[in-house]
Every structure is written in C-alpha cells, then in structure tokens.
Protein backbone atom coordinates (compact mmCIF):
# COMPACT_ATOMS: atom_id res chain seq x y z
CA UNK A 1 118.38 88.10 91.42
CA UNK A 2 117.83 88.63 86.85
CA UNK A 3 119.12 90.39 85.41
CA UNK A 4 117.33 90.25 81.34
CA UNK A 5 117.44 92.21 78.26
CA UNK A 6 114.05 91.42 77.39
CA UNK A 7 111.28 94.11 78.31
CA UNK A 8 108.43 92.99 80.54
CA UNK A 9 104.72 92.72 79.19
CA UNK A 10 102.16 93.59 81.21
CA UNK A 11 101.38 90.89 84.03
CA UNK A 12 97.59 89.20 82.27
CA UNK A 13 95.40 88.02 85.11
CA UNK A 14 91.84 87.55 85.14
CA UNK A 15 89.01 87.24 88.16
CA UNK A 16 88.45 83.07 87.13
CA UNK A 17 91.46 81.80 87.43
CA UNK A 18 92.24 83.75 91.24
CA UNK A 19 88.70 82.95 92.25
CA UNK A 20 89.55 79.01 91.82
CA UNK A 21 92.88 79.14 93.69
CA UNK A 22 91.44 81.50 96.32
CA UNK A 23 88.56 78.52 96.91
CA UNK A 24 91.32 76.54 97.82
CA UNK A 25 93.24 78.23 100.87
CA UNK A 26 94.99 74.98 102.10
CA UNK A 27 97.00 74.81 99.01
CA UNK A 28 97.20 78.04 97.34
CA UNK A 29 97.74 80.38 99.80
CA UNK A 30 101.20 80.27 99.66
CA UNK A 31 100.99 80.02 95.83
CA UNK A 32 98.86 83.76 95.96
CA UNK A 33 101.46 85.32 98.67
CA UNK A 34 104.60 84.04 96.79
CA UNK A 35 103.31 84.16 93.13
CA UNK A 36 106.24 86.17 91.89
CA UNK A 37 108.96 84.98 94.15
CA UNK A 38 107.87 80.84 92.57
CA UNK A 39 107.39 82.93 89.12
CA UNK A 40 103.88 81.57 88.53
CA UNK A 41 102.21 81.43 85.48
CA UNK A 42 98.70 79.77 84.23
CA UNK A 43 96.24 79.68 81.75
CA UNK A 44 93.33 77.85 81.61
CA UNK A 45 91.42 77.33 78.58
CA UNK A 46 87.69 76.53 78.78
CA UNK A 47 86.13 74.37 75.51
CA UNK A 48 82.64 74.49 74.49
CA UNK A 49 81.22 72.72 71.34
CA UNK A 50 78.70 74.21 69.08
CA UNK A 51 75.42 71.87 67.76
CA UNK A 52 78.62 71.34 64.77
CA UNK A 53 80.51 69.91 66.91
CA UNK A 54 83.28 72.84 66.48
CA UNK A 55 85.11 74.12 69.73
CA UNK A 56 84.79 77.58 70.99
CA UNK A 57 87.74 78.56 73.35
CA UNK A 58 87.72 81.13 75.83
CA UNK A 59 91.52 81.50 77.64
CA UNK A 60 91.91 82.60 81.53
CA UNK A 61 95.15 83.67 82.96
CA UNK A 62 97.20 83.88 86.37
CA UNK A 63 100.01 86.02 86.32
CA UNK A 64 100.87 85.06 83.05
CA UNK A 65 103.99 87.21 81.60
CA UNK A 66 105.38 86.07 78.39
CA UNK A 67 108.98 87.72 78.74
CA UNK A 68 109.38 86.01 82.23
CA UNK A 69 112.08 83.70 81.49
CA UNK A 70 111.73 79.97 82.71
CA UNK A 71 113.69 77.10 81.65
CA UNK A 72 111.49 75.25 79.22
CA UNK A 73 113.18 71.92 80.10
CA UNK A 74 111.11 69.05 78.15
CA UNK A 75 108.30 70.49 77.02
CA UNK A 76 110.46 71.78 74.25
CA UNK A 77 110.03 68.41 73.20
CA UNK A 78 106.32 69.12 72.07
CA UNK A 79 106.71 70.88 69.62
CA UNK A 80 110.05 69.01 67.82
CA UNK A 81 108.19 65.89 67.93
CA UNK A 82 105.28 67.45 65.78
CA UNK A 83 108.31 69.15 63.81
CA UNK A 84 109.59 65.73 63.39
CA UNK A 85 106.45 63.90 61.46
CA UNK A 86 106.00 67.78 59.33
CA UNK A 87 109.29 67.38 57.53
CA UNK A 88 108.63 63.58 56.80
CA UNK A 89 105.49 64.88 54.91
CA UNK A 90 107.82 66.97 53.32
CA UNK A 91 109.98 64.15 52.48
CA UNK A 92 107.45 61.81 51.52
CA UNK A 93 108.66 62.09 48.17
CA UNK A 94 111.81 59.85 49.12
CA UNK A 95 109.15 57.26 50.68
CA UNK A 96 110.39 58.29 54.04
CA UNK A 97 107.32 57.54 56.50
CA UNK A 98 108.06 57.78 61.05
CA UNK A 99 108.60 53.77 60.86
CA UNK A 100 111.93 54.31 58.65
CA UNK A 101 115.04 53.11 59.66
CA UNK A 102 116.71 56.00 60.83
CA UNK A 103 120.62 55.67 61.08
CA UNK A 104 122.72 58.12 62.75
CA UNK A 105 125.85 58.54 62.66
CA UNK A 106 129.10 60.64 64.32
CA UNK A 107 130.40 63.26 61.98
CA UNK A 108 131.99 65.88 64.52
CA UNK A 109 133.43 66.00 67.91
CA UNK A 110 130.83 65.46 70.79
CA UNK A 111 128.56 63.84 68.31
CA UNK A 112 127.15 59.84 68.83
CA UNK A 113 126.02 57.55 66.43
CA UNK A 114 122.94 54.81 66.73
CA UNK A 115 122.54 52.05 64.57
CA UNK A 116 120.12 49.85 66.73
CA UNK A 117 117.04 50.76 69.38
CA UNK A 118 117.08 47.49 71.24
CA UNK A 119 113.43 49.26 72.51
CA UNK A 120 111.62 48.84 69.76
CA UNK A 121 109.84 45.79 67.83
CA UNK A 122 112.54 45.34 64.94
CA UNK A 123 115.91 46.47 67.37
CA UNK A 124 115.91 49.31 64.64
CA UNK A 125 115.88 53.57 65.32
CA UNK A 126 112.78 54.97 63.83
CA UNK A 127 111.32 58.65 64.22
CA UNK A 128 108.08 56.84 65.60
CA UNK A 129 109.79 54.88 68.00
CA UNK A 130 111.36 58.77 69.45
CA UNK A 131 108.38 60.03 69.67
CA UNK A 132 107.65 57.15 71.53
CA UNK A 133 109.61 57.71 73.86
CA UNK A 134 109.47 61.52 74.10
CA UNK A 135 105.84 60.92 75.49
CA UNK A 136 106.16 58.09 77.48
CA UNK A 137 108.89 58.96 79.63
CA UNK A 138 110.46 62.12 78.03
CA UNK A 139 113.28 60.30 77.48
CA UNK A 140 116.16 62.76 76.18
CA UNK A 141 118.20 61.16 73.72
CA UNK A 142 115.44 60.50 71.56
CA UNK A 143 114.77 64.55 71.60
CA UNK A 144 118.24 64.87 70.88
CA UNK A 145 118.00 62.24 67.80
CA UNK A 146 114.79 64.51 66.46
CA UNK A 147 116.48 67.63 67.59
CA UNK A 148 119.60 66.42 64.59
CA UNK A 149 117.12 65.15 62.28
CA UNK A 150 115.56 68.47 62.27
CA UNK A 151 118.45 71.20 62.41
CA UNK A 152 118.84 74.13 64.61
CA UNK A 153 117.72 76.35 61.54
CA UNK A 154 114.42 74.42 60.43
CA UNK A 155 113.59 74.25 64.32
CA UNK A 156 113.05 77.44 64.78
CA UNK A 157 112.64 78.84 61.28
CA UNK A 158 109.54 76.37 60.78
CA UNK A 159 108.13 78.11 64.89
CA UNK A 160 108.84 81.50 63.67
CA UNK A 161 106.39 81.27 60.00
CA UNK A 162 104.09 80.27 62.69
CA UNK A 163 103.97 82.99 64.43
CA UNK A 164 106.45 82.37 67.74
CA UNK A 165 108.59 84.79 67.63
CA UNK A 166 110.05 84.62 70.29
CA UNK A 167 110.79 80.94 70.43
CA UNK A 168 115.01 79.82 70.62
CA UNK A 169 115.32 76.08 70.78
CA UNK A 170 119.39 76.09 70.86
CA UNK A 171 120.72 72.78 71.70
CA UNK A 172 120.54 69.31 72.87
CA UNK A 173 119.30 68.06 76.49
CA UNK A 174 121.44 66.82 78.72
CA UNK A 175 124.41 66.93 77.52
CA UNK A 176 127.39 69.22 78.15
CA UNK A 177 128.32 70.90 74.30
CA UNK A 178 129.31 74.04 73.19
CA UNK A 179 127.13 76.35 71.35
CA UNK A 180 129.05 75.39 68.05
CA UNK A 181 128.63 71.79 68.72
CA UNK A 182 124.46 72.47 69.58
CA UNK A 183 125.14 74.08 65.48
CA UNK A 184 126.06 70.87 64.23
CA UNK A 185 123.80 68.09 63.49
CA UNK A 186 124.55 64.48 62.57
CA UNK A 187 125.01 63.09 59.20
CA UNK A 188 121.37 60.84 58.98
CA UNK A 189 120.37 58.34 56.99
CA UNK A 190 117.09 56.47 56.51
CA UNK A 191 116.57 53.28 54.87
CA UNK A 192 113.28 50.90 54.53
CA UNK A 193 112.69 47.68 55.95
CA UNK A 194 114.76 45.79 52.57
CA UNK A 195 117.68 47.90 53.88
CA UNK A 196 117.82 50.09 50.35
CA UNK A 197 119.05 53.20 51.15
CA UNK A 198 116.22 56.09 51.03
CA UNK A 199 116.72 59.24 52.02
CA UNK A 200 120.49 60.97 53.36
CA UNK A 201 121.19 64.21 54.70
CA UNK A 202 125.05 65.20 55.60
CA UNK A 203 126.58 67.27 58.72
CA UNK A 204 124.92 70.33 58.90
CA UNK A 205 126.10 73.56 60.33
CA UNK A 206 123.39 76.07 61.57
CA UNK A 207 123.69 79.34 60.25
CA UNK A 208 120.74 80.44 62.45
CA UNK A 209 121.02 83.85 64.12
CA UNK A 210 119.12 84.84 66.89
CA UNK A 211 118.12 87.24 69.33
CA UNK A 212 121.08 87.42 71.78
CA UNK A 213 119.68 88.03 74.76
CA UNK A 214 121.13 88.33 78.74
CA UNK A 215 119.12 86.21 81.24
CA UNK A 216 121.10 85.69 84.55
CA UNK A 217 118.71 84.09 87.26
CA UNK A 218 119.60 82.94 91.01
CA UNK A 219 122.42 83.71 93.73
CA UNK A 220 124.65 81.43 92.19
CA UNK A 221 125.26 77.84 91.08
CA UNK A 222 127.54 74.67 91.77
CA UNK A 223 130.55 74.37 88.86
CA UNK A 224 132.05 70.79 89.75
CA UNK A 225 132.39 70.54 93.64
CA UNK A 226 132.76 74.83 93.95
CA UNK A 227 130.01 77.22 94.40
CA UNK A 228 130.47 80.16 92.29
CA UNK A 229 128.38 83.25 94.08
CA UNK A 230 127.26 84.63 90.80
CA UNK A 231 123.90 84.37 88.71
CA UNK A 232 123.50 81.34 86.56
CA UNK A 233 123.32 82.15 82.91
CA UNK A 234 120.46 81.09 80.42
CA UNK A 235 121.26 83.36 78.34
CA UNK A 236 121.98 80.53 75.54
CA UNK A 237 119.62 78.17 77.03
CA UNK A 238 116.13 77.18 75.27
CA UNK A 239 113.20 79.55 75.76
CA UNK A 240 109.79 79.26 75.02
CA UNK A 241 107.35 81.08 76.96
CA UNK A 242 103.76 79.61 78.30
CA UNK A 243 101.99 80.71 76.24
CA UNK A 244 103.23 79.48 72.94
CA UNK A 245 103.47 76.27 74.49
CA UNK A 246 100.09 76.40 75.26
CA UNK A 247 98.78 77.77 71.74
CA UNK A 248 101.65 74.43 70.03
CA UNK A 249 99.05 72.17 72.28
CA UNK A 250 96.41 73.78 70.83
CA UNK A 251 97.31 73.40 67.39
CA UNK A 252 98.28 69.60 67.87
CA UNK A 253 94.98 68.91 69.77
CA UNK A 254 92.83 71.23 68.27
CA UNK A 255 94.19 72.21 65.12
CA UNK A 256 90.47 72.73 63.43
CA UNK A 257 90.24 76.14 65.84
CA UNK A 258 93.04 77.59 63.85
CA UNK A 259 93.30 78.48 59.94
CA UNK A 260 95.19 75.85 57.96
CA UNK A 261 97.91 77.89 57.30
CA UNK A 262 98.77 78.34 61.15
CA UNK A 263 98.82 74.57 61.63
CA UNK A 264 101.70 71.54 61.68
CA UNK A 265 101.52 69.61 58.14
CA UNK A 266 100.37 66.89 59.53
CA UNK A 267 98.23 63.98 58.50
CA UNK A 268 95.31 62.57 60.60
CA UNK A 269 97.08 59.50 61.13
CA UNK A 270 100.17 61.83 62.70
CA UNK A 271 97.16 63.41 65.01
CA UNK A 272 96.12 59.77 65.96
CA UNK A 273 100.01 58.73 66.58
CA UNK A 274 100.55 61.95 68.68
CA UNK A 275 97.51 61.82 70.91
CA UNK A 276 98.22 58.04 71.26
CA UNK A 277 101.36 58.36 73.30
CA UNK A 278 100.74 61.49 74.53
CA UNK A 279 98.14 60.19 76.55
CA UNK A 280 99.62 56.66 77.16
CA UNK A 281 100.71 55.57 80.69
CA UNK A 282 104.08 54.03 80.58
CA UNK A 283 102.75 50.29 81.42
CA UNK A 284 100.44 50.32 78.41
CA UNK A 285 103.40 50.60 76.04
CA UNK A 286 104.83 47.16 74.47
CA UNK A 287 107.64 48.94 72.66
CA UNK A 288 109.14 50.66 74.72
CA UNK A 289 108.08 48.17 77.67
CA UNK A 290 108.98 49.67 81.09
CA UNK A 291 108.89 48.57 84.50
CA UNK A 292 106.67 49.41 87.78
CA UNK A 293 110.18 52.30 87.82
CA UNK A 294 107.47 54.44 85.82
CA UNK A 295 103.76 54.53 87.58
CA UNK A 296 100.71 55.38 85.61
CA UNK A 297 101.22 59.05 86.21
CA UNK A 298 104.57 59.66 86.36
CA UNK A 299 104.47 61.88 83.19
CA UNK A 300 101.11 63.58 84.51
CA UNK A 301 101.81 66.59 86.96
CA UNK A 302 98.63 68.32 86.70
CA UNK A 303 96.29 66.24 88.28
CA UNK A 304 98.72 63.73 89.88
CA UNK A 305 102.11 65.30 90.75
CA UNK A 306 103.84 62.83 89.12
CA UNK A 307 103.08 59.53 90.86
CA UNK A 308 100.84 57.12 92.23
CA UNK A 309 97.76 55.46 89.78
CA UNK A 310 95.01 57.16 87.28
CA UNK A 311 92.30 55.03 89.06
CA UNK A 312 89.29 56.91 86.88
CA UNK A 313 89.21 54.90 83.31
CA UNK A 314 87.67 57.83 81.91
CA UNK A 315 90.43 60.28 82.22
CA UNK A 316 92.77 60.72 80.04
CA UNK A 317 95.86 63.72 80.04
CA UNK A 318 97.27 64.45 76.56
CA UNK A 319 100.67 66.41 77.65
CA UNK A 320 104.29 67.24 77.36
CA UNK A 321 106.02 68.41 81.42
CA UNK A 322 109.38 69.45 82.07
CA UNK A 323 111.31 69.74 85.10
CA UNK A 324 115.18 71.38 85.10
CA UNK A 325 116.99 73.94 86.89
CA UNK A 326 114.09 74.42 89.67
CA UNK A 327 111.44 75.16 86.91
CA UNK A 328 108.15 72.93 86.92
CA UNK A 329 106.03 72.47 84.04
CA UNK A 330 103.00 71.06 82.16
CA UNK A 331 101.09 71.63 79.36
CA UNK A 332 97.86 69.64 79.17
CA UNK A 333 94.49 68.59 77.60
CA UNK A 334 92.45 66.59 80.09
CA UNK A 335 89.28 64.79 79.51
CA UNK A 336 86.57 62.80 81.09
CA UNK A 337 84.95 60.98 78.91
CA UNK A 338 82.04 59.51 81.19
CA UNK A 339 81.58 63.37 82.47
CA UNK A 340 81.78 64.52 79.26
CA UNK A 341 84.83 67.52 80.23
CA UNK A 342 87.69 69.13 78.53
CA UNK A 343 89.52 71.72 79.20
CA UNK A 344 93.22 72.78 78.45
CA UNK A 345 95.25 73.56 81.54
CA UNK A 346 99.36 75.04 81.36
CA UNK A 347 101.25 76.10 84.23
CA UNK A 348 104.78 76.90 85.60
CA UNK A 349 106.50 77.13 89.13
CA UNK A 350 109.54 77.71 90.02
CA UNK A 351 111.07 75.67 92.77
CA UNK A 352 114.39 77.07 94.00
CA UNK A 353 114.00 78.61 97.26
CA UNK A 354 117.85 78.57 98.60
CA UNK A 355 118.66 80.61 94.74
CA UNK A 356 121.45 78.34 93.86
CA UNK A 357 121.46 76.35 90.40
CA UNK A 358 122.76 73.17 89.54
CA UNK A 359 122.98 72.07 93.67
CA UNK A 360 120.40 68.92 93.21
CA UNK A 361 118.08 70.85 95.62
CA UNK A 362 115.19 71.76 94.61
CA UNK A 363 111.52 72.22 95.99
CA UNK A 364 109.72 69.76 93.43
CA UNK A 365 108.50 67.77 96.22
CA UNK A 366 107.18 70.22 98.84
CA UNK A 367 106.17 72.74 96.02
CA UNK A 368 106.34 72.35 92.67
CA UNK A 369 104.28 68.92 92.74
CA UNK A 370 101.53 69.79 95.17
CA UNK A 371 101.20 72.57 93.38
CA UNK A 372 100.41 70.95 89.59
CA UNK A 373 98.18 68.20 91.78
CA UNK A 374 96.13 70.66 93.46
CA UNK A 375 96.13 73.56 90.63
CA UNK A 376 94.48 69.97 88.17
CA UNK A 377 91.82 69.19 91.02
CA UNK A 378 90.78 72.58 91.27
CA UNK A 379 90.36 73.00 87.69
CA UNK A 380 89.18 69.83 87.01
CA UNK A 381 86.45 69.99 89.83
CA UNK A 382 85.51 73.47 88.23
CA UNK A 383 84.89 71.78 85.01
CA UNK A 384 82.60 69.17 87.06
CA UNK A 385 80.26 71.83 87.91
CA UNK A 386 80.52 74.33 84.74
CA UNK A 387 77.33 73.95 82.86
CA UNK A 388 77.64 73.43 78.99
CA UNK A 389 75.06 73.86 76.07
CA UNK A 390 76.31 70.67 74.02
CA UNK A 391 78.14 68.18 75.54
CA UNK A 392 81.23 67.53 73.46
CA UNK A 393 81.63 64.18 71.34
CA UNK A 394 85.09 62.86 72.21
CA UNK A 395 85.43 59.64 70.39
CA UNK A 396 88.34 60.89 68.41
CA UNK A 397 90.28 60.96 71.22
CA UNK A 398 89.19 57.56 72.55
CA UNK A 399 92.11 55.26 71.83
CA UNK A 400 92.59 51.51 72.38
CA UNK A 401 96.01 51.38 73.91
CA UNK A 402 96.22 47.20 73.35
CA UNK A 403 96.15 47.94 69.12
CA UNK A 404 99.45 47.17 68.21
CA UNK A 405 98.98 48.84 64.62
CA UNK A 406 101.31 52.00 65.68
C-alpha cells in the first residue's frame, strides 16, 4: 500500500535497456513480471570518447520514475562527502584542508562528541579520514560527522543551486532523533597538526523549510516487540530519487560533461581522493585497516552482489550502495581497463515481499543481490561486445592503491 502527495511522472523506458534483461530469462524474468511490485528502476549510461578525448553520453532507462519514493539509505552519502571537501575550498581561507583535525563536540541533547579516530594514522578525526570510511565500508557515523559539519541548510541549499530540486537530506543515519534534533548540528572545531586552533563553527539550528510531503509505504511495521498494522511513514525520511543520484555520479566522475557552474568546487586533487576510495576494496586500505569481515566486493552490488573476490585486475567500480528498509541500491562507474569499457550503471529494487518494515526480513539475499549481480553482468557483457570509434584513455582513473600519500 502508498499512499504520496507527490504526482507521478511518466514511467521512462526505452527498447535497450528491456532488450538486455529480456536476453537474460533465468534472472530477469521475474524482475520484468514484478517490475512495479520490487519498484524497479535503471539507467544505464553508455560513454563514448571523441578523437579529444571528451565523453559523449547517451542515457537508457527501465522503468525509471523520479517521484517513486525509495529510501535512499547510503547513497545519500555520495553526495555529502563531495559536499564535505566543497565547503573546505570555501574555507580555505582559515587553512582548513580534509587532513585537519576535526573536533566535535556535544552541544545539545542526543548529540556525541569525538576527539580521537583510533582508525586513522595520527588517532586524530579528519574530514579525509570520513570520507574514508564512507567509501570503504559506508560506515555511518562518519556520514553523520560530515552530515554536522555541513548543516541541514547548506546540504540541501548547496543540491538545490544545482539543480535537484527535489532532493531532502533530513537527518542522521542510524540513529533514533527527532526531527528537531536532525536541525541541530554540533559545535566543530578544526585545528592543524601544532594543535593551534583554526577554524570554529558553533551549534547550529536549521532553519531549512521544505516540501512537506506524505509518503506511507508497506502493510505495516514492527515498533519495539508489537506490530502496528499500519503503513510505515517516510514522510520525514531522506529522498533522493535515481536519477539525481545518477547525474551527482556524473558530476564527480565526469564533471568535464557538464558546464562549470553545474559542478562540485572541487580541486583535482579532491577528484583523485574521491575516485581513490571510491573504488578501493576494503583490504587495500591501511587506515582504516579491516579484516577478511569485509571481502573485496562487499561494497560492490552491481557486478558482485556484495561478496566474494574481484578476481579481474582490470576492473575497477567507482560507487556509493545503500541498503535500508527493503530498498537496494547502487550507483556506479565501472571500467575495464585491459578491454578498454566504461559505462555508468544505477539501479534500485525493492526487497520487501511480506510488506512489513522494520521486521529484519527482507529479500536482499534471494532478490535484491542477484538482481544487482546479474543486472552488472548483463550490462557489462553488453559493453564487451558494443563497438566504439575511439577507445577511451583511462589513465586518470588508474590509481596505485599501495601510495600512502592520501
């Protein structure tokens, strides 16, 4: 059961991307038959170079609608993190750089304070070492740290200018706060490596207003031990649709394709730092260092549901999933560099079959992984065979993992 506010667009679907899944009976069948029940939505974007070198993009959809709400989960974290590294470039002024020590501490009820990040090289908090983490294994308390660096009011102010409207990034992840304690951010403060205090901001209180907006999905959901035969409400939850998610990727990992007043104000070495650990696999990382808990893939859906090893050395997934509530999703540039193939692939599923919320069971397993591993084969293997005029120069996106420089 929704019930939603918001008006429907019309459903975009185009012959490519339903020729590919209907190739692939054994594992899209019940993808085609069920699309809106598992409230699917693609798009794939193909990438050819010119002799220049500069991308051409052409974008192919399944059932994509961008007023169908899902529960953006972690891949809200995308776009924060480049969020985070623009307003240091604003702040540059105060020397602030991503390696500062960033102190937070508690300045209203519900808030926590760091003063140490026994993770990183120095034991010190750092908007680097977030980001870090944000990629690696979308860890959640460093979004939360960004998410009260940032505000609630330059979060989405700074999306809007660029053009997503529709965008509401309202609160932390993972923990249980009211909407007026989502308002109020941390009192921060940032000092350099000599411990000389550089840069402060106090308690903030958002001001923001927003679209309200009523978004009820499911049968019903578990409150403590009780189940409560109702729809769950989103209505304050994040939202961000596909495809501004997709088009944030785009920006970050192509941001020559758009003018340079649509992009992030970031700096080439911010591009470098972002596609570093956005493409990392958990073992490569010193600082954080984690254990065989986290395999190669386990932040890789598309492609490899999540687990196992990336055997082929010359692929490489720059993304950002999410997984909450039922909803599956990843947003992804994958390349081959011995093939010489790119291509940008995002996609959502939603894996809730018995309509309840907040029960712990959910259909990643049987549906919502299969599904990313065998929609990133088919696309991938499509890409394989596509012919292309120039074949694309890559090197920027050829990183040595074992460079401790970042």
């Amino acid at each position: 059961m929704e019930k939603s506010n918001e008006a429907f667009v019309t459903v975009k679907t185009d012959t490519l991307l339903t020729n590919i899944l209907e190739a692939y009976p054994l594992y899209f069948d019940s993808v085609l038959k069920n699309k809106d029940q598992w409230r699917v939505q693609i798009i794939y974007t193909q990438i050819d170079r010119g002799g220049n070198g500069m991308p051409k993009l052409t974008h192919h959809y399944y059932n994509l609608q961008p007023s169908l709400y899902f529960y953006p989960a972690s891949t809200v974290k995308l776009p924060v993190a480049a969020l985070a590294l623009q307003r240091l470039n604003e702040l540059s002024s105060a020397g602030l750089d991503k390696n500062a020590i960033m102190i937070t501490e508690a300045g209203a009820e519900g808030q926590t304070a760091v003063f140490n990040d026994p993770t990183s090289a120095d034991g010190k908090p750092s908007i680097a070492q977030y980001i870090k983490k944000i990629f690696l294994v979308s860890d959640n308390d460093a979004y939360n740290r960004l998410y009260e660096f940032l505000g609630q009011e330059y979060i989405n102010n700074s999306l809007h200018k660029m053009g997503y409207d529709s965008i509401q990034l309202l609160h932390r992840l993972q923990l249980n706060l009211t909407e007026e304690q989502n308002r109020t951010t941390n009192p921060i403060k940032f000092y350099n490596a000599a411990s000389k205090l550089m840069y402060q901001q106090p308690l903030v209180i958002s001001g923001l207003a927003y679209q309200h907006r009523q978004t009820f999905l499911g049968d019903g959901y578990k409150s403590g031990d009780s189940l409560v035969n109702l729809p769950f409400d989103f209505s304050k939850k994040n939202r961000i649709n596909l495809a501004d998610l997709h088009s944030i990727l785009q920006r970050i990992i192509l941001p020559e394709t758009v003018s340079s007043g649509q992009r992030f104000n970031l700096t080439d070495d911010d591009y470098k730092f972002l596609y570093r650990y956005m493409s990392m696999k958990p073992g490569e990382s010193r600082f954080p260092q984690y254990d065989s808990t986290y395999p190669e893939a386990y932040g890789k859906f598309l492609l490899f549901g999540g687990e196992g090893a990336m055997e082929n050395k010359n692929l490489r997934i720059f993304n950002k999933i999410g997984d909450a509530y039922g909803f599956l999703q990843d947003v992804a540039y994958i390349v081959d560099f011995e093939k010489g193939v790119e291509f940008m692939l995002s996609a959502t599923i939603y894996c809730n079959s018995d309509g309840i919320f907040n029960d712990d069971k959910y259909d990643y397993e049987n549906i919502g992984f299969p599904f990313m591993k065998h929609l990133g084969e088919a696309v991938y293997n499509y890409e394989l065979q596509r012919p292309k005029k120039v074949k694309p120069d890559l090197s920027k996106f050829k990183i040595d993992y074992t460079n401790t420089n970042f």
